[in-house]
C-alpha atoms as a PDB file:
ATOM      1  CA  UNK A   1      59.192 -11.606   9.657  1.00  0.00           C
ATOM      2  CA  UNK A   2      61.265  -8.565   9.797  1.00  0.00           C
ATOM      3  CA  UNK A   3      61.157  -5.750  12.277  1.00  0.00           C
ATOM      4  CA  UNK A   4      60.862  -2.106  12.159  1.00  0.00           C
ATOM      5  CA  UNK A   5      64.207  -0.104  13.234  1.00  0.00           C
ATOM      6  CA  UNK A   6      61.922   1.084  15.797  1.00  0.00           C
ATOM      7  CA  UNK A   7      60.583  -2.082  17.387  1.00  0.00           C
ATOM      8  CA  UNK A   8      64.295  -3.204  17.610  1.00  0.00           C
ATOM      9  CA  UNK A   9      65.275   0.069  19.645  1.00  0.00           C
ATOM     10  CA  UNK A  10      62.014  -0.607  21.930  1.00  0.00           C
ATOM     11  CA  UNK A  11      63.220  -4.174  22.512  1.00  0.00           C
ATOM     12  CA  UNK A  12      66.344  -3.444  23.686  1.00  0.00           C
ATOM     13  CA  UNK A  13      65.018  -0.716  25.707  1.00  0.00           C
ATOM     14  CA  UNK A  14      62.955  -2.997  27.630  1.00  0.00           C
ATOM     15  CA  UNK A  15      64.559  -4.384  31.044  1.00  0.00           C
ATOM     16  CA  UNK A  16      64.360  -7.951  29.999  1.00  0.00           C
ATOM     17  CA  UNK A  17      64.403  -8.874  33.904  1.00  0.00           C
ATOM     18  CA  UNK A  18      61.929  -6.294  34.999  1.00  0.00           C
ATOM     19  CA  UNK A  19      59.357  -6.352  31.786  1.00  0.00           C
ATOM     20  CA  UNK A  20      59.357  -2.617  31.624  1.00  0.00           C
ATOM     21  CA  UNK A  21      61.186   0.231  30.256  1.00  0.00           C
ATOM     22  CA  UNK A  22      64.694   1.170  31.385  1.00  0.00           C
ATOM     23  CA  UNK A  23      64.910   4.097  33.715  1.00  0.00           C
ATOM     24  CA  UNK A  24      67.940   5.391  31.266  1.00  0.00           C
ATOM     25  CA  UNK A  25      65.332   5.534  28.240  1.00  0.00           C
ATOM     26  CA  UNK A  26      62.631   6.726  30.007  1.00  0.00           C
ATOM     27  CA  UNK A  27      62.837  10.442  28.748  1.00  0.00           C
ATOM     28  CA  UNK A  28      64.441   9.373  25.582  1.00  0.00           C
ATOM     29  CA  UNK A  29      62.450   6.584  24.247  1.00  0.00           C
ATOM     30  CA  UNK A  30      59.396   8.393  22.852  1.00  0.00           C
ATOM     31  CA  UNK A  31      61.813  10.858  20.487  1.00  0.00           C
ATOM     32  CA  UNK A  32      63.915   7.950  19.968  1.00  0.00           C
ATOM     33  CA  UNK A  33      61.562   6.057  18.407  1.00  0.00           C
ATOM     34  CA  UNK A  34      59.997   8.671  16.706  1.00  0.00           C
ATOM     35  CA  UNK A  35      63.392   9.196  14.969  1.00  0.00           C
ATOM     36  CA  UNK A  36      63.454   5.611  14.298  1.00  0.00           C
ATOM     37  CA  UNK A  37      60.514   6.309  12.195  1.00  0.00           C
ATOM     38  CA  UNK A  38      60.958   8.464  10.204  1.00  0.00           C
ATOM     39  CA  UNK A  39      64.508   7.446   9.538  1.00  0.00           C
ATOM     40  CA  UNK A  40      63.411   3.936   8.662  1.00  0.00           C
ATOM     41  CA  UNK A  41      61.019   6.185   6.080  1.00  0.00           C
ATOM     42  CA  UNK A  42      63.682   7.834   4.697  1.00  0.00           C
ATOM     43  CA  UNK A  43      65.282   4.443   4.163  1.00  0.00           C
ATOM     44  CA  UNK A  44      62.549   3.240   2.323  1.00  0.00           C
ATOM     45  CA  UNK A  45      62.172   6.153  -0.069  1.00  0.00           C
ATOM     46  CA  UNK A  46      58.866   7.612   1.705  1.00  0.00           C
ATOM     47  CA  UNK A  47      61.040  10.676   2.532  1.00  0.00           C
ATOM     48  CA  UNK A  48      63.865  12.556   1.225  1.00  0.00           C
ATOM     49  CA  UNK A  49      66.047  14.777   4.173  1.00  0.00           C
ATOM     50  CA  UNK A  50      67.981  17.437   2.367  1.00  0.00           C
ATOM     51  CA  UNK A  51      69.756  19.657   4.992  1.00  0.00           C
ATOM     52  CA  UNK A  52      67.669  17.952   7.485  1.00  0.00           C
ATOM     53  CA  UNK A  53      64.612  19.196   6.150  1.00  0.00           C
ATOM     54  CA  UNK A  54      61.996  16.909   5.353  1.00  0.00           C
ATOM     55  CA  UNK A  55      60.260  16.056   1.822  1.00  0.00           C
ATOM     56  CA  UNK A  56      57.255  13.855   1.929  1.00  0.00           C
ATOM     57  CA  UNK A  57      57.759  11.624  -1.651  1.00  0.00           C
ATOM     58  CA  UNK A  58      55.752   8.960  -1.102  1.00  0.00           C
ATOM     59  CA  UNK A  59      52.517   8.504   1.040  1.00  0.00           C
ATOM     60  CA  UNK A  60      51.338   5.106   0.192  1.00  0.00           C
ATOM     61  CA  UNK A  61      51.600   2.936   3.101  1.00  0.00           C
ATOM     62  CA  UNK A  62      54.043   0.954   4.485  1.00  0.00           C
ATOM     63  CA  UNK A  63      51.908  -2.305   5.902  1.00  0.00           C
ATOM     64  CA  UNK A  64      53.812  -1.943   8.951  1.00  0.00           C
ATOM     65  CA  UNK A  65      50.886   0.575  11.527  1.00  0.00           C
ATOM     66  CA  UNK A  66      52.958   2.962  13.844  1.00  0.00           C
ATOM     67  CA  UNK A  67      55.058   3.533  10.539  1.00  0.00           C
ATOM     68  CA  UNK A  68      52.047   4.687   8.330  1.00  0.00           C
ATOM     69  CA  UNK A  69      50.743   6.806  11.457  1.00  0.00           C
ATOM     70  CA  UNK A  70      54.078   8.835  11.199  1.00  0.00           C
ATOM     71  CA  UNK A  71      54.084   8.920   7.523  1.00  0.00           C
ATOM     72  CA  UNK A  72      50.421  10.422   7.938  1.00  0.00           C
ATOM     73  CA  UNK A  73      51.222  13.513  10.297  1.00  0.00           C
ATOM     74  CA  UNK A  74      54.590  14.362   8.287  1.00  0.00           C
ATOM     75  CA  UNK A  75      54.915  17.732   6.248  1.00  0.00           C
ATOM     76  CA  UNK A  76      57.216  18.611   4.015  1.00  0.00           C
ATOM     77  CA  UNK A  77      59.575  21.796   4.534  1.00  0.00           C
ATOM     78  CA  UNK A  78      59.514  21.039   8.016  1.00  0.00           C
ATOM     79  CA  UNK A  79      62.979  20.401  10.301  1.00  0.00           C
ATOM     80  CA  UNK A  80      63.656  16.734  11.375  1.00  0.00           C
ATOM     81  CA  UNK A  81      64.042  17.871  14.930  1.00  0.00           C
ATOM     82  CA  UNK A  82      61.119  20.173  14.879  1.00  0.00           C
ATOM     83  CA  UNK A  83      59.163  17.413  13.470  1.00  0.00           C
ATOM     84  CA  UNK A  84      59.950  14.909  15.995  1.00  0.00           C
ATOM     85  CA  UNK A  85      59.098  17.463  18.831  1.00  0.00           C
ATOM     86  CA  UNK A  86      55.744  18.245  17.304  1.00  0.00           C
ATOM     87  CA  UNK A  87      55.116  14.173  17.334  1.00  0.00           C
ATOM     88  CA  UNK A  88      56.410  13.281  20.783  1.00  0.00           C
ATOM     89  CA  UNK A  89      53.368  15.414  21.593  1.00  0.00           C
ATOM     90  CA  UNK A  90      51.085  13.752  19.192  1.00  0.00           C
ATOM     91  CA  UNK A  91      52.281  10.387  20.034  1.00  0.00           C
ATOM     92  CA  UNK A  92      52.311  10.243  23.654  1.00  0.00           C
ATOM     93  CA  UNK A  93      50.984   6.390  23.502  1.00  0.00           C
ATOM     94  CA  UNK A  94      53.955   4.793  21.120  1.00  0.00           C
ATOM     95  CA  UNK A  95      54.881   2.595  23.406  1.00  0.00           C
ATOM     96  CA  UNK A  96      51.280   1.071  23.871  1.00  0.00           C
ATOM     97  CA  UNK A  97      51.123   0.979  20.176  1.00  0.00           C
ATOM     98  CA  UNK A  98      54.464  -0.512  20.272  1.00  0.00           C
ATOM     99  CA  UNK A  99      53.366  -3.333  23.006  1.00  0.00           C
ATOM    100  CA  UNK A 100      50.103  -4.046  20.970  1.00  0.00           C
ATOM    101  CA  UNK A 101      51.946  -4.077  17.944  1.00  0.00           C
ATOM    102  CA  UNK A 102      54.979  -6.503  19.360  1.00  0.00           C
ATOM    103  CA  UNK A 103      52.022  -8.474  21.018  1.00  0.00           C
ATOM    104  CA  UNK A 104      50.331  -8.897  17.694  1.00  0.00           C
ATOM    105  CA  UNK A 105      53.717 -10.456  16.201  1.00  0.00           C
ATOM    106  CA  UNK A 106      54.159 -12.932  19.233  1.00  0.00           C
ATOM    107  CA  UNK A 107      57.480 -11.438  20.194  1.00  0.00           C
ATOM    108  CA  UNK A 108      56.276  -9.956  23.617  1.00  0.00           C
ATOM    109  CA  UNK A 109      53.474 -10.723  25.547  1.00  0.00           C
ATOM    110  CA  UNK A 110      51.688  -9.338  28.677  1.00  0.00           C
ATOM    111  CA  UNK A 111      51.501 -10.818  31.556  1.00  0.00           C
ATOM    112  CA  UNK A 112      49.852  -9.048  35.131  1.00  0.00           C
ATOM    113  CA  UNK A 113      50.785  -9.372  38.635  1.00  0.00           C
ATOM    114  CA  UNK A 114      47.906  -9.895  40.255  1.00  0.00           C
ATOM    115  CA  UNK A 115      47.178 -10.454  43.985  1.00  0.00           C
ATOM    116  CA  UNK A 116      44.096 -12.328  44.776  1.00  0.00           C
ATOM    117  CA  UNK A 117      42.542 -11.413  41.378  1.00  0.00           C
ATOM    118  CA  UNK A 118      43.261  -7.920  41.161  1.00  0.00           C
ATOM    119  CA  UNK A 119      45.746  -6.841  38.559  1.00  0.00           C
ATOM    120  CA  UNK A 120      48.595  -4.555  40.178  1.00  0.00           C
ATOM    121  CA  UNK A 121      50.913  -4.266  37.521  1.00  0.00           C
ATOM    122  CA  UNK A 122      51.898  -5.660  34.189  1.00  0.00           C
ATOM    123  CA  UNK A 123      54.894  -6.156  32.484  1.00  0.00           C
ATOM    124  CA  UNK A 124      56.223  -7.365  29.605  1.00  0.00           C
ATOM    125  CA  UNK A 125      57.851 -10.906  28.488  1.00  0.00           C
ATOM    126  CA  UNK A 126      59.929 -11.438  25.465  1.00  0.00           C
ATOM    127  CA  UNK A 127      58.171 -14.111  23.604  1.00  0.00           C
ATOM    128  CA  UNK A 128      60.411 -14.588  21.382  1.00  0.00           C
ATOM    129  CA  UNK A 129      63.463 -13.617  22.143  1.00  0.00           C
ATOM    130  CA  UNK A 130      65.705 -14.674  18.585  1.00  0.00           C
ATOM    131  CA  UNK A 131      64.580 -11.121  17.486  1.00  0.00           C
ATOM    132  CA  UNK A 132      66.425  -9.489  20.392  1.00  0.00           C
ATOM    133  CA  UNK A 133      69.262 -11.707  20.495  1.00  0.00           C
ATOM    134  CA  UNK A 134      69.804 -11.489  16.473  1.00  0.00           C
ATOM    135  CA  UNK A 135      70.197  -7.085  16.977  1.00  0.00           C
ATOM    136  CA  UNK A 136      72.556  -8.064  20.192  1.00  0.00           C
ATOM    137  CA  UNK A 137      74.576 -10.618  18.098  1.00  0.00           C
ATOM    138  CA  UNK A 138      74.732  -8.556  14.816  1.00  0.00           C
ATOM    139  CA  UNK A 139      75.961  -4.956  17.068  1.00  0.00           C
ATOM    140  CA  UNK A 140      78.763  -7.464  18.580  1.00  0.00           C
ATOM    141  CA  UNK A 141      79.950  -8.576  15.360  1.00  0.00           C
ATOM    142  CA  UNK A 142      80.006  -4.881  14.551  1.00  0.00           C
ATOM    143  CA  UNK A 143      82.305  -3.808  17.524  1.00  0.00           C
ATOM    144  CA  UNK A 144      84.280  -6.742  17.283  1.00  0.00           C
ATOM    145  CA  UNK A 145      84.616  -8.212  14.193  1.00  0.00           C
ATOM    146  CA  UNK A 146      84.145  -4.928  11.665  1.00  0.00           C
ATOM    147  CA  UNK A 147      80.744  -6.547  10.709  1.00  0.00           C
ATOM    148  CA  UNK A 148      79.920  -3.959   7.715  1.00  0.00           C
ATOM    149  CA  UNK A 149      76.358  -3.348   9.110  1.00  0.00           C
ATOM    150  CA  UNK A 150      73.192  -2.410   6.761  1.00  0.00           C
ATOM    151  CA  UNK A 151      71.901   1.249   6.772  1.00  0.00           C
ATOM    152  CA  UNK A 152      69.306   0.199   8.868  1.00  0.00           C
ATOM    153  CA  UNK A 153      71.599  -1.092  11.652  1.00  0.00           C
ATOM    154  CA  UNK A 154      73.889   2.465  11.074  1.00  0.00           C
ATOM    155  CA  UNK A 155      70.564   3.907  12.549  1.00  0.00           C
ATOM    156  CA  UNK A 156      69.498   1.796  14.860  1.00  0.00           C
ATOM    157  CA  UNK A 157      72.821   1.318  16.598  1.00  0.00           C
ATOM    158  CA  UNK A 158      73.135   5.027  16.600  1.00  0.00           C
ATOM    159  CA  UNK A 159      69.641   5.312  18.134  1.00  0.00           C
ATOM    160  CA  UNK A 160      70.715   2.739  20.711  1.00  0.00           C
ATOM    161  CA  UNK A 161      73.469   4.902  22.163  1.00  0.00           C
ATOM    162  CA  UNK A 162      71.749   8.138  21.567  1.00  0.00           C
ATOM    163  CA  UNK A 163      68.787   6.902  23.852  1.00  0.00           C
ATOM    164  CA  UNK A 164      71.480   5.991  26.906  1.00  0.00           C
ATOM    165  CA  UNK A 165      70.521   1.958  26.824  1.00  0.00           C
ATOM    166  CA  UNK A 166      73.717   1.090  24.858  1.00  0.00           C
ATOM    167  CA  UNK A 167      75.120  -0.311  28.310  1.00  0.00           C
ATOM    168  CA  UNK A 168      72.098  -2.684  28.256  1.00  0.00           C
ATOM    169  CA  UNK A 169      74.038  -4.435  24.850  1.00  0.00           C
ATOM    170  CA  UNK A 170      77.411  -4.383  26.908  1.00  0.00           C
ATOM    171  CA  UNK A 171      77.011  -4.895  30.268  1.00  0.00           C
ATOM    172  CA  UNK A 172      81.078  -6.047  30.516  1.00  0.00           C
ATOM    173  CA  UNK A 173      82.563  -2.248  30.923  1.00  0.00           C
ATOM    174  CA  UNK A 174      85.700  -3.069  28.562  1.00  0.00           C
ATOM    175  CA  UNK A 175      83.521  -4.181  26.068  1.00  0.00           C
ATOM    176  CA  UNK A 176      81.030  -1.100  26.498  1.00  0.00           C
ATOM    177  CA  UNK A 177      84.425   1.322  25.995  1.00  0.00           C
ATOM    178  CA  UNK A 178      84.806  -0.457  22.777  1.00  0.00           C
ATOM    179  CA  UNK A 179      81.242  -0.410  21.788  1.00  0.00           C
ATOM    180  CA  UNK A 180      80.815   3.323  22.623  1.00  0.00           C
ATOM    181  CA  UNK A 181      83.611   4.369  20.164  1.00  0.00           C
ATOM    182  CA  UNK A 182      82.038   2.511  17.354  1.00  0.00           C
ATOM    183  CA  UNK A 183      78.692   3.651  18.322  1.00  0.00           C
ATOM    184  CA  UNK A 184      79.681   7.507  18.122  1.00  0.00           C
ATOM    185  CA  UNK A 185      81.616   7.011  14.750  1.00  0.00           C
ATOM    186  CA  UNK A 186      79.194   5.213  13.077  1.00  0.00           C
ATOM    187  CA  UNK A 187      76.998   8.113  12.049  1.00  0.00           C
ATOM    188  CA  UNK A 188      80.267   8.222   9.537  1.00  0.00           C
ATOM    189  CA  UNK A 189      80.080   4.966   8.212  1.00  0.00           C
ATOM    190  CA  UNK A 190      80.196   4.763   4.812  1.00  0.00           C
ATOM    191  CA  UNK A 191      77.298   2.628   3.839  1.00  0.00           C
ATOM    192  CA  UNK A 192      74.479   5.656   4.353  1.00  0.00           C
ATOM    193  CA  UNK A 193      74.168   8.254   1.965  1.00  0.00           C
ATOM    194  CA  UNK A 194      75.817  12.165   3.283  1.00  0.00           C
ATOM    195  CA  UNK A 195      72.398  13.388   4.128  1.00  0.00           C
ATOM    196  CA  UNK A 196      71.465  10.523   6.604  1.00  0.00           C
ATOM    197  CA  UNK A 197      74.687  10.967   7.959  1.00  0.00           C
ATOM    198  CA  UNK A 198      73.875  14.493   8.426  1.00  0.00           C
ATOM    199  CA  UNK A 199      70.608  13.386  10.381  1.00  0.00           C
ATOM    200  CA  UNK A 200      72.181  11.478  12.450  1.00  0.00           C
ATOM    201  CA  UNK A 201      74.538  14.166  13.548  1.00  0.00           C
ATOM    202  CA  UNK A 202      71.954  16.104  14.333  1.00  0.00           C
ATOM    203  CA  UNK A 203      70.123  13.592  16.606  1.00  0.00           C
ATOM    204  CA  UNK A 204      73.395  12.913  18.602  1.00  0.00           C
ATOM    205  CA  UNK A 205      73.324  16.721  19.438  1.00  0.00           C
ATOM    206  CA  UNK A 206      69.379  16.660  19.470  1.00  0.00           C
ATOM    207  CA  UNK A 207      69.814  13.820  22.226  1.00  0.00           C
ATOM    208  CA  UNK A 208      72.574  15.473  24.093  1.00  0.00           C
ATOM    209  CA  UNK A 209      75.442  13.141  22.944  1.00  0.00           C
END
């Protein structure tokens, strides 16, 4: 089973301690993922980005359901960041889609706290956590060992330290300076094409980075 770009950005987002979302991501996580979306459609030829304008090419669905809901409320000869305000608005429950979704796969599951027999809170438990720990293993062997990562892992990496949780990967604060430095120059890397590149640029500034 493989994972979306954005389930991997919503996993790591996740306090693995605390089964909920890190403050840090809390304002960024809905755009972020949204992003992650339509990126990851771009990546598989749903939708070109010329000049970070976006060109629906392919509407047949993806198998994978947050996905084809984005790929659904796209239109073409509209701006990337435009279109990712307009659907932070329209997709104000991702991240219960993403925890039904991620429930679904048996990677998280719920759990409630629950005194007496009334349910006070829930949270989140990593089921399986070999999905979290393969993203955490494979952005190490980027920093440190010039892993040549895939296009996918350009963006989500990017994403990562875009939404503020890249601290979450590298909690050691050496190891963060290094990871921060690869993390900003990766938009450049040379294994995505000029226009994703581009994108990515954009999001940094989008996201305030």
């Amino acid at each position: 089973m493989k994972i979306s770009i954005a389930e991997g950005l919503y996993l790591i987002a996740l306090d693995d301690e605390e089964g909920r979302l890190l403050a840090a991501a809390e304002k960024t996580i809905t755009p972020g993922l949204i992003s992650a979306c339509i990126l990851e459609l771009h990546l598989q030829k749903k939708v070109d980005l010329s000049d970070d304008v976006l060109e629906v090419t392919d509407t047949t669905g993806t198998g994978n359901g947050i996905l084809d809901n984005v790929l659904k409320k796209l239109k073409s000869g509209v701006s990337l960041i435009d279109t990712i305000e307009n659907l932070t608005h329209h997709f104000k429950d991702i991240q219960e889609d993403m925890n039904t979704l991620l429930v679904q796969r048996g990677i998280l599951k719920k759990e409630a706290t629950k005194l007496m027999w009334i349910p006070l809170s829930e949270r989140m438990d990593n089921a399986n956590y070999a999905f979290e720990q393969q993203i955490r293993d494979s952005m190490f062997n980027i920093v440190f060992k010039s892993a040549k990562p895939t296009p996918g892992f350009v963006v989500l990496m990017s994403l990562i330290y875009d939404c503020h949780i890249l601290n979450e990967v590298f909690k050691d604060k050496d190891e963060l300076i290094d990871a921060v430095k690869v993390a900003k120059d990766i938009v450049n890397s040379p294994v995505i094409t000029e226009e994703l590149s581009k994108s990515l640029k954009t999001l940094k500034a989008y996201f305030g980075n």
